[in-house]
N, C-alpha and C. Protein backbone atom coordinates (compact mmCIF):
# COMPACT_ATOMS: atom_id res chain seq x y z
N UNK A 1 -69.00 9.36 22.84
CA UNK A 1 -68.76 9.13 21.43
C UNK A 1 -70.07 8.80 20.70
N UNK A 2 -71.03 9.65 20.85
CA UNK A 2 -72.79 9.56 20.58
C UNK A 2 -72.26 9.87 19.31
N UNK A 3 -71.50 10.47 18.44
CA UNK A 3 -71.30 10.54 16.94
C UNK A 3 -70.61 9.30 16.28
N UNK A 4 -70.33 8.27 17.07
CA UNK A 4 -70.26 7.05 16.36
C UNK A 4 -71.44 6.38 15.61
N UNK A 5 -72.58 6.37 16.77
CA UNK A 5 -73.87 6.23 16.65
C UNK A 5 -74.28 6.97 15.00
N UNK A 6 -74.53 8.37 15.33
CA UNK A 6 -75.08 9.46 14.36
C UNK A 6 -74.26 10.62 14.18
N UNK A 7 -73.71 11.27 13.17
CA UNK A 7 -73.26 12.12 13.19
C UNK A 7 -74.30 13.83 13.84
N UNK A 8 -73.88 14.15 14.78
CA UNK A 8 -74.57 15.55 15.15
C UNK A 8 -75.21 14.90 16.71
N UNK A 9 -75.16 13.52 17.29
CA UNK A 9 -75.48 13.53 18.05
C UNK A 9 -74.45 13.71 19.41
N UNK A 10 -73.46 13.70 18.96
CA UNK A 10 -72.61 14.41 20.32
C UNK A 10 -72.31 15.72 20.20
N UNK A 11 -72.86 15.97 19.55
CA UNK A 11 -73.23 17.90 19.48
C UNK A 11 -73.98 18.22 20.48
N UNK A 12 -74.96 17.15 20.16
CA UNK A 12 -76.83 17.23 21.00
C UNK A 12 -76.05 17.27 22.43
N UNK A 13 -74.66 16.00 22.87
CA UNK A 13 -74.63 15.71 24.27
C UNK A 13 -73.91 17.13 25.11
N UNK A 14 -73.20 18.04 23.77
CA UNK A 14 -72.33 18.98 24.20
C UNK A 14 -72.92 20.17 24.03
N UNK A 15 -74.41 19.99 24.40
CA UNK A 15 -74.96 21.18 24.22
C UNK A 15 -74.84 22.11 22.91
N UNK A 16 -74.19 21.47 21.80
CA UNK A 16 -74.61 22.72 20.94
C UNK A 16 -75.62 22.25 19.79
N UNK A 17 -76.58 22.73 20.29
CA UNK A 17 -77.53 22.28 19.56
C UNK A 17 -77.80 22.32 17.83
N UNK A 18 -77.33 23.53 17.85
CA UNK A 18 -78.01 23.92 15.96
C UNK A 18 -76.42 23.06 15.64
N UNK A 19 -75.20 23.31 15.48
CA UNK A 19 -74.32 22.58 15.05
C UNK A 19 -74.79 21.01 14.32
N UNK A 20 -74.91 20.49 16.05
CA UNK A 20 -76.09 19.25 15.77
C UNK A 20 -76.56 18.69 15.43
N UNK A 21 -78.14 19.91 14.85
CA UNK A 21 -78.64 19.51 13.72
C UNK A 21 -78.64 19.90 12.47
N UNK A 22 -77.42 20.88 12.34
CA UNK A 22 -77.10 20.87 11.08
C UNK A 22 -76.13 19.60 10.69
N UNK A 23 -75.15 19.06 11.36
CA UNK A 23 -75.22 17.56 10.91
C UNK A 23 -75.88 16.63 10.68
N UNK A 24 -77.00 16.46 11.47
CA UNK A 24 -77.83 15.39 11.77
C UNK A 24 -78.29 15.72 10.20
N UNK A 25 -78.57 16.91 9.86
CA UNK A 25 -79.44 17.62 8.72
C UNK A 25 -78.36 16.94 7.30
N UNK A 26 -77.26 17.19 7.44
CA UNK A 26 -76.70 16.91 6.80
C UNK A 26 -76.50 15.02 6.46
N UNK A 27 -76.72 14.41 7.47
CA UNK A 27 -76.50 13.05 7.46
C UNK A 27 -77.29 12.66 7.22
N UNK A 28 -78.82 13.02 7.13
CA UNK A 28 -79.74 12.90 6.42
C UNK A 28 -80.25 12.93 4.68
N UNK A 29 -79.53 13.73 4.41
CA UNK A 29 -79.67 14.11 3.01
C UNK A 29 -78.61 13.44 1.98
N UNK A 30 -77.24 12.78 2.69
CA UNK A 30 -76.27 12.89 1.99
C UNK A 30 -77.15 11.42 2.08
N UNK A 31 -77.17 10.25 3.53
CA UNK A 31 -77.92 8.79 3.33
C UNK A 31 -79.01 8.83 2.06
N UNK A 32 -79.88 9.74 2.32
CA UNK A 32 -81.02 9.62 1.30
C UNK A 32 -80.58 9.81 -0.36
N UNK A 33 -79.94 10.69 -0.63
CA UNK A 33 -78.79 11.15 -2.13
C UNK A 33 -78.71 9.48 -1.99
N UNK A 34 -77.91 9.20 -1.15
CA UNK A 34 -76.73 7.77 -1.53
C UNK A 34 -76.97 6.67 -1.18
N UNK A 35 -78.62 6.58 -0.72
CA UNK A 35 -79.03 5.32 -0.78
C UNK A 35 -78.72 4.37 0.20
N UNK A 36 -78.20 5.11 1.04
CA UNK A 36 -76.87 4.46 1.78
C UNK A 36 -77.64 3.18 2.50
N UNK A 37 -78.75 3.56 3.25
CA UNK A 37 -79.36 2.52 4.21
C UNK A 37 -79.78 0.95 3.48
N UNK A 38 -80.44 1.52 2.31
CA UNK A 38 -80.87 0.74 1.24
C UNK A 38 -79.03 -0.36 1.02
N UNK A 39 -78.30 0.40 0.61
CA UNK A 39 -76.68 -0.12 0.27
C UNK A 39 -76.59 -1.15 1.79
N UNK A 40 -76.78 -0.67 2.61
CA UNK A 40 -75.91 -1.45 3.61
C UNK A 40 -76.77 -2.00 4.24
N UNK A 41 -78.16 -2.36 3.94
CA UNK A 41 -78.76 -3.73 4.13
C UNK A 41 -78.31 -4.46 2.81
N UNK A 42 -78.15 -4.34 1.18
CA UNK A 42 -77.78 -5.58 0.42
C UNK A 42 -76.51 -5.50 1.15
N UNK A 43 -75.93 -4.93 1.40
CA UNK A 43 -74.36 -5.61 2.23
C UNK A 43 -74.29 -6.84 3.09
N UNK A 44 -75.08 -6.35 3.87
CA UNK A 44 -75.03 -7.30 5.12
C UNK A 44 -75.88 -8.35 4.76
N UNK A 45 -76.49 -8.35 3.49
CA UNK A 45 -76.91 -9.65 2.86
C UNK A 45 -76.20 -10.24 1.88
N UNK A 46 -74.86 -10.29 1.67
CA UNK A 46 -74.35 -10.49 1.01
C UNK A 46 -74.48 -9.83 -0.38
N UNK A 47 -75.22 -8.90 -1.04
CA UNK A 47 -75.46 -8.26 -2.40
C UNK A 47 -74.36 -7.32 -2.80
N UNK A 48 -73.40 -8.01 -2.83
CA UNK A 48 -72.54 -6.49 -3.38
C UNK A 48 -72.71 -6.34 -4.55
N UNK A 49 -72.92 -7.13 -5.26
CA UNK A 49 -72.96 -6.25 -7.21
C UNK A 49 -74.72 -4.87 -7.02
N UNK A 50 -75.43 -5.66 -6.35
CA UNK A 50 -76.20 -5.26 -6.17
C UNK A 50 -76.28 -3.64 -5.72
N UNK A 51 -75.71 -3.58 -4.43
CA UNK A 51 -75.04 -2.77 -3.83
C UNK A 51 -74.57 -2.09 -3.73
N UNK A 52 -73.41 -1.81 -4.87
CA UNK A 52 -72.69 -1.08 -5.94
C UNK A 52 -73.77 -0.60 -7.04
N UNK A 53 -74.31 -1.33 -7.21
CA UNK A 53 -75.40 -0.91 -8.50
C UNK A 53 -76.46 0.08 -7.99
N UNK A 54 -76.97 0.06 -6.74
CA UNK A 54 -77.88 1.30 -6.13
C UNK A 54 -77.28 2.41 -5.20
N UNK A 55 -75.79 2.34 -5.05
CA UNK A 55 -74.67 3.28 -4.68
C UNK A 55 -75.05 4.44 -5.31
N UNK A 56 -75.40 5.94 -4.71
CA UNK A 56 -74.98 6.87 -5.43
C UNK A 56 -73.31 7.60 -5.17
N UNK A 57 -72.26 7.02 -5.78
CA UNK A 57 -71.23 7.46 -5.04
C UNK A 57 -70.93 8.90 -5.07
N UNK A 58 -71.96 9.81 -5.94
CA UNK A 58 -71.56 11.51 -6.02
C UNK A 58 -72.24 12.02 -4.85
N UNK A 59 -72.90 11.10 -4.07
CA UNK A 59 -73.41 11.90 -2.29
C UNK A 59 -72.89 10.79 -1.74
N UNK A 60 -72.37 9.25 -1.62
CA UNK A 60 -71.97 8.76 -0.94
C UNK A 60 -70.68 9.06 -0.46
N UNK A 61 -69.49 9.89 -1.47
CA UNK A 61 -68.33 10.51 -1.17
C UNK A 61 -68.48 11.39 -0.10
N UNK A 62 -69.57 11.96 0.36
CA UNK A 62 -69.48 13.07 0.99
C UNK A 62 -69.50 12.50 2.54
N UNK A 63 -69.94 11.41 2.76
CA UNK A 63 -70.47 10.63 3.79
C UNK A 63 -69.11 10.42 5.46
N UNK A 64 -67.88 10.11 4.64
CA UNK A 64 -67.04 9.88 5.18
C UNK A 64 -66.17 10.85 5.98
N UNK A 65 -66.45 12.15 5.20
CA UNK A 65 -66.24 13.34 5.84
C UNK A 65 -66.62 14.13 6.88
N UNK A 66 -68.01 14.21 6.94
CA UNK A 66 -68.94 14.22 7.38
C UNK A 66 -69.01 13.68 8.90
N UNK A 67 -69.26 12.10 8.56
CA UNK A 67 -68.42 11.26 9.90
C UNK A 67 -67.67 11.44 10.63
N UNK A 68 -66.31 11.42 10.28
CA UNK A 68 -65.23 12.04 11.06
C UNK A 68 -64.93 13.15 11.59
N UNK A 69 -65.36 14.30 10.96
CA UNK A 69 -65.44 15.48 11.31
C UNK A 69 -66.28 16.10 12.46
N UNK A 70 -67.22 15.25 12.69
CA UNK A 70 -68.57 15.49 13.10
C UNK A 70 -67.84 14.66 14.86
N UNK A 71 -67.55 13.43 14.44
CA UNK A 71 -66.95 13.01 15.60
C UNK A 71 -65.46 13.61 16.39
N UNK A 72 -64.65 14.16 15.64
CA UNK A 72 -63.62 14.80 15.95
C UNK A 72 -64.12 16.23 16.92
N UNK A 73 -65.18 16.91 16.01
CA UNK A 73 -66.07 18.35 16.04
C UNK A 73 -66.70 17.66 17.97
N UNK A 74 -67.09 16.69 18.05
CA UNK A 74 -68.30 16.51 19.40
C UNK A 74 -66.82 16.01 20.61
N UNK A 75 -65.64 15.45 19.88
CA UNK A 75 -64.25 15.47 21.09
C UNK A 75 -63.59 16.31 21.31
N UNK A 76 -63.69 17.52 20.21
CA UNK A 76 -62.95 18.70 20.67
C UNK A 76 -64.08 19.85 21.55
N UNK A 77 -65.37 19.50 21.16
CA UNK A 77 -66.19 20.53 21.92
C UNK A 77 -66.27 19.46 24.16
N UNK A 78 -65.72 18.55 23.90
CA UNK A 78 -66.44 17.63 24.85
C UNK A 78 -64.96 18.28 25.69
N UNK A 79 -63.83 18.94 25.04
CA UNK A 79 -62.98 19.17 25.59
C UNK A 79 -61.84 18.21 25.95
N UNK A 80 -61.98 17.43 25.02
CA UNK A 80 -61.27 16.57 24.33
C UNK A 80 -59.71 16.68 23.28
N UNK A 81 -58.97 16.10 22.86
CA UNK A 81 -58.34 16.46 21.95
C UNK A 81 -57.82 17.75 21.73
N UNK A 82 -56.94 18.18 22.40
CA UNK A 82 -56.68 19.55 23.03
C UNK A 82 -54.73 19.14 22.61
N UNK A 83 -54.48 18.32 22.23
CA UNK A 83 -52.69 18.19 21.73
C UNK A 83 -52.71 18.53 20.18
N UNK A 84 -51.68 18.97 20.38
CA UNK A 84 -51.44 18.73 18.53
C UNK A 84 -51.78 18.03 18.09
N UNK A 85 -52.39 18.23 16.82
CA UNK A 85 -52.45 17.19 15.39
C UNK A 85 -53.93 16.21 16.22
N UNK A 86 -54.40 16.70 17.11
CA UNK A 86 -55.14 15.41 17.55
C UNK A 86 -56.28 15.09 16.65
N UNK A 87 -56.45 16.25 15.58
CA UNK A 87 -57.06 15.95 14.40
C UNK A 87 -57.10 15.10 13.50
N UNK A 88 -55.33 14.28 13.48
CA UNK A 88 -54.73 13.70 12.33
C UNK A 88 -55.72 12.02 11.82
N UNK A 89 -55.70 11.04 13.24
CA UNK A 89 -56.33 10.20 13.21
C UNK A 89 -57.94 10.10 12.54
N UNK A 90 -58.46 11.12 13.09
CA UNK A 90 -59.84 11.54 12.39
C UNK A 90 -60.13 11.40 10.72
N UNK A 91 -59.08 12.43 10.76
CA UNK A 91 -58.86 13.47 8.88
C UNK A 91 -58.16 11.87 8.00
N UNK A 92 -57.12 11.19 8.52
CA UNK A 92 -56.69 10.06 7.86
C UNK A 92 -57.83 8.95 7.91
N UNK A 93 -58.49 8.86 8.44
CA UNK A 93 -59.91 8.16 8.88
C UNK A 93 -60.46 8.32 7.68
N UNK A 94 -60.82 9.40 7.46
CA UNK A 94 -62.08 9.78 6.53
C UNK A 94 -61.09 9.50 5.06
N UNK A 95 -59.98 10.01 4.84
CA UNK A 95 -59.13 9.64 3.82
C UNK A 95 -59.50 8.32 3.28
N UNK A 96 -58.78 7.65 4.26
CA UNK A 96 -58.78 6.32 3.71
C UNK A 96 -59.88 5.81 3.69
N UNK A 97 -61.36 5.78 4.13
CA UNK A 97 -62.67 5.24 3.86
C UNK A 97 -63.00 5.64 2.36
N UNK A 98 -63.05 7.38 2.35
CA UNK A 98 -63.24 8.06 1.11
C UNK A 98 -62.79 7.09 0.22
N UNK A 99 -61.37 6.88 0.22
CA UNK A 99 -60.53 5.92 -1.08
C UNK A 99 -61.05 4.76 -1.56
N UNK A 100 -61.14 4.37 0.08
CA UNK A 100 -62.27 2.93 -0.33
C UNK A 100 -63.19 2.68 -1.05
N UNK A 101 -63.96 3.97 -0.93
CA UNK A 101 -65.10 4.09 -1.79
C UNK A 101 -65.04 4.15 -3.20
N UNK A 102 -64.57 4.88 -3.40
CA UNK A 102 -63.40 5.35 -4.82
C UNK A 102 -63.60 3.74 -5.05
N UNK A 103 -62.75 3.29 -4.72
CA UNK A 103 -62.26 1.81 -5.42
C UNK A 103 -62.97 0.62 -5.35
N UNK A 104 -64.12 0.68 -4.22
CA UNK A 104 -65.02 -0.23 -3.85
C UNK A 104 -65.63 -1.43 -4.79
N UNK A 105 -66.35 -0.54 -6.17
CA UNK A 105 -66.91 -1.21 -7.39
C UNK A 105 -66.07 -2.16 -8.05
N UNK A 106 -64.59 -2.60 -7.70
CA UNK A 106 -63.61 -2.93 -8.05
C UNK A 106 -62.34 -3.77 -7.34
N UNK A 107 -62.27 -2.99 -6.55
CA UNK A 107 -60.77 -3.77 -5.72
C UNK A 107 -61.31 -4.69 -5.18
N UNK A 108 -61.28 -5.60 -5.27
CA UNK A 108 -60.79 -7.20 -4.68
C UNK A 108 -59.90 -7.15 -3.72
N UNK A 109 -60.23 -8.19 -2.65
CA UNK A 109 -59.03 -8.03 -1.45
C UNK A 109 -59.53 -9.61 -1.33
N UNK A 110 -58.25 -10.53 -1.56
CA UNK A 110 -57.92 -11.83 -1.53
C UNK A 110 -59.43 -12.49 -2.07
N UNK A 111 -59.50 -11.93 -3.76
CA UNK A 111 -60.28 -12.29 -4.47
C UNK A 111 -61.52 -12.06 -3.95
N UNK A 112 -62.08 -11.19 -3.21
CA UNK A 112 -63.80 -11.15 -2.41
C UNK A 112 -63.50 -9.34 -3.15
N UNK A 113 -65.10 -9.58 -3.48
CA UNK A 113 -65.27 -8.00 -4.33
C UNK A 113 -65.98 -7.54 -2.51
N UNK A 114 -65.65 -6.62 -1.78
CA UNK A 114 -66.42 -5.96 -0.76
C UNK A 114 -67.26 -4.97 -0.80
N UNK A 115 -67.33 -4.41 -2.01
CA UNK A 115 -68.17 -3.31 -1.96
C UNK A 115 -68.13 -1.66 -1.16
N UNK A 116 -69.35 -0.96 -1.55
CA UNK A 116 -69.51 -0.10 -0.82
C UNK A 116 -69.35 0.69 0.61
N UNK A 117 -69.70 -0.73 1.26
CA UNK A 117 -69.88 -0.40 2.81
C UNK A 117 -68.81 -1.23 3.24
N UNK A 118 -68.15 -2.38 3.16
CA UNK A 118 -67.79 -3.40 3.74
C UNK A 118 -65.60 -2.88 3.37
N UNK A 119 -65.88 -2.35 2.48
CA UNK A 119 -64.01 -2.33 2.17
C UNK A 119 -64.22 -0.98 2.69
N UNK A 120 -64.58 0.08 2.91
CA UNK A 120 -64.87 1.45 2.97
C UNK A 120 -64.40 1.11 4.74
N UNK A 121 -65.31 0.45 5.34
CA UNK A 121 -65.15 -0.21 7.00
C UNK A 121 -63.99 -0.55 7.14
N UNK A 122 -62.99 -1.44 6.42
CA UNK A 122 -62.31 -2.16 6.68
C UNK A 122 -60.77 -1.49 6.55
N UNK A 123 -61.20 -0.03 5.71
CA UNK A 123 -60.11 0.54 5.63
C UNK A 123 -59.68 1.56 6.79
N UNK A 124 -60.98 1.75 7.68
CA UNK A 124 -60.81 2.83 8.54
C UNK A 124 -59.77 2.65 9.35
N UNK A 125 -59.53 1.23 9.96
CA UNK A 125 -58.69 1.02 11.10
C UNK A 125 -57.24 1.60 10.91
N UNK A 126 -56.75 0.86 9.36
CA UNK A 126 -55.72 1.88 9.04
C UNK A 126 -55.68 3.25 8.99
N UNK A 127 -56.15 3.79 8.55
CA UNK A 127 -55.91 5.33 8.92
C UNK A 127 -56.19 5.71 9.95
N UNK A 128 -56.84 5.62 10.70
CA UNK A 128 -56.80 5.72 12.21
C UNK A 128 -55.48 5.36 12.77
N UNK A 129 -55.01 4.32 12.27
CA UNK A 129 -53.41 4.02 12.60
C UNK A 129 -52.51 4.65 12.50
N UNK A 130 -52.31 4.94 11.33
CA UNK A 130 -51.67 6.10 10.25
C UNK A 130 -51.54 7.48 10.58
N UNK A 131 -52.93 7.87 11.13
CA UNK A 131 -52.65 9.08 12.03
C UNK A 131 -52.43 9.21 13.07
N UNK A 132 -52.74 8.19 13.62
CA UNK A 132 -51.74 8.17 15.01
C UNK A 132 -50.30 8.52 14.99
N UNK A 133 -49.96 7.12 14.18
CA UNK A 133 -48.32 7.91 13.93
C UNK A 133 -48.27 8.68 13.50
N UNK A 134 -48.54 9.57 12.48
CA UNK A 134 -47.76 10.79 11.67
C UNK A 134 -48.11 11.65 12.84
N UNK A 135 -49.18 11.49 14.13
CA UNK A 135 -49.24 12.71 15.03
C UNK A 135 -47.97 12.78 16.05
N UNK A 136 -47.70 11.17 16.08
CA UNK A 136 -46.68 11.08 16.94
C UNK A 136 -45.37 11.62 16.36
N UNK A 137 -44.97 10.67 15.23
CA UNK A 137 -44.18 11.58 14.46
C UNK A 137 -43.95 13.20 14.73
N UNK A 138 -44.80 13.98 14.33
CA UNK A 138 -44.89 15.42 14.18
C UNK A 138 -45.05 16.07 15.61
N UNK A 139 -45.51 14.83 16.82
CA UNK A 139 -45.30 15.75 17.96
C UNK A 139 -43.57 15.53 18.28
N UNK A 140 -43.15 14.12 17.89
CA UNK A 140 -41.45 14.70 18.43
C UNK A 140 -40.86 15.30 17.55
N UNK A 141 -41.04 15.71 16.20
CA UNK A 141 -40.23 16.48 14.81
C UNK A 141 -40.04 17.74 15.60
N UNK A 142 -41.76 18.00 15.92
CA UNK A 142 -41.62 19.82 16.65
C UNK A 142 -41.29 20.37 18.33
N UNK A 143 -41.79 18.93 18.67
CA UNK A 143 -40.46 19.15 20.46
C UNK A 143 -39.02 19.57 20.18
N UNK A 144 -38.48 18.66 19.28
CA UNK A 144 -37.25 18.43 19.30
C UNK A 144 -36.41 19.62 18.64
N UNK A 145 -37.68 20.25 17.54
CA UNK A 145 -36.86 22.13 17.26
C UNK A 145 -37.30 22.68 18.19
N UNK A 146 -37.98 22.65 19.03
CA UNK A 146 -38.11 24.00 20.08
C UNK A 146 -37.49 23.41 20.88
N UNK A 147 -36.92 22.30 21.42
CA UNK A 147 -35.80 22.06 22.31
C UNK A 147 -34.55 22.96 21.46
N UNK A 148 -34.14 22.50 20.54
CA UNK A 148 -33.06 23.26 20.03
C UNK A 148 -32.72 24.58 19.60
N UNK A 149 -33.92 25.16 19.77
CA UNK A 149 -33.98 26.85 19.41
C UNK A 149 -33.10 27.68 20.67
């Protein structure tokens, strides 16, 4: 799971190289657009107005996609994720971070403004959840018609 780390680096582990670094390429440009590194040191220093204020969120949107995809992309090449829907957890992943972001400059969660990086994090676990079930869901919806066919 070297794409937890970096996106494109479990490309690197699965041998496909240009893939790779066309992520890596890509995770490069979208951080630099969006400031991102800059963002998530005032985070972890407590700066969220700050934080929000040097956000570019028209390349930081792209970020979350990117991520997940990239990590989904290095478990299905690793020969991985080979059931239905095993996509779902991933794709709801990036959903719900994306949203986060969306709302970041703003939503409050038990009065603490989180920002950029910090509510964006906090939302992943749920959708990761979320797609778990709807995969589970949708793997017994479609057993259960081809049992009955």
């Amino acid at each position: 799971m070297w794409s937890i780390a970096f996106p494109g680096f479990g490309q690197y582990l699965n041998g496909k190289y240009v893939k790779g670094t066309a992520f890596l390429a890509l995770e490069f440009i979208i951080n630099v657009q969006a400031n991102f590194n800059y963002v998530i040191l005032l985070s972890f220093h407590g700066k969220i107005l700050d934080a929000i204020k040097y956000t570019d969120y028209q390349w930081l949107m792209f970020y979350p996609c990117l991520y997940f995809f990239s990590m989904w992309d290095a478990v299905k090449d690793a020969n991985g994720g080979k059931g239905p829907y095993s996509f779902l957890p991933y794709m709801f992943a990036a959903f719900f971070v994306t949203t986060g972001l969306i709302f970041s400059s703003n939503l409050k969660v038990f009065g603490i403004l989180l920002g950029p990086v910090w509510l964006p994090m906090l939302l992943t676990f749920p959708g990761i959840v979320i797609g778990l079930i709807i995969r589970q869901i949708l793997k017994i919806i479609f057993k259960n018609q081809l049992l009955h066919e």
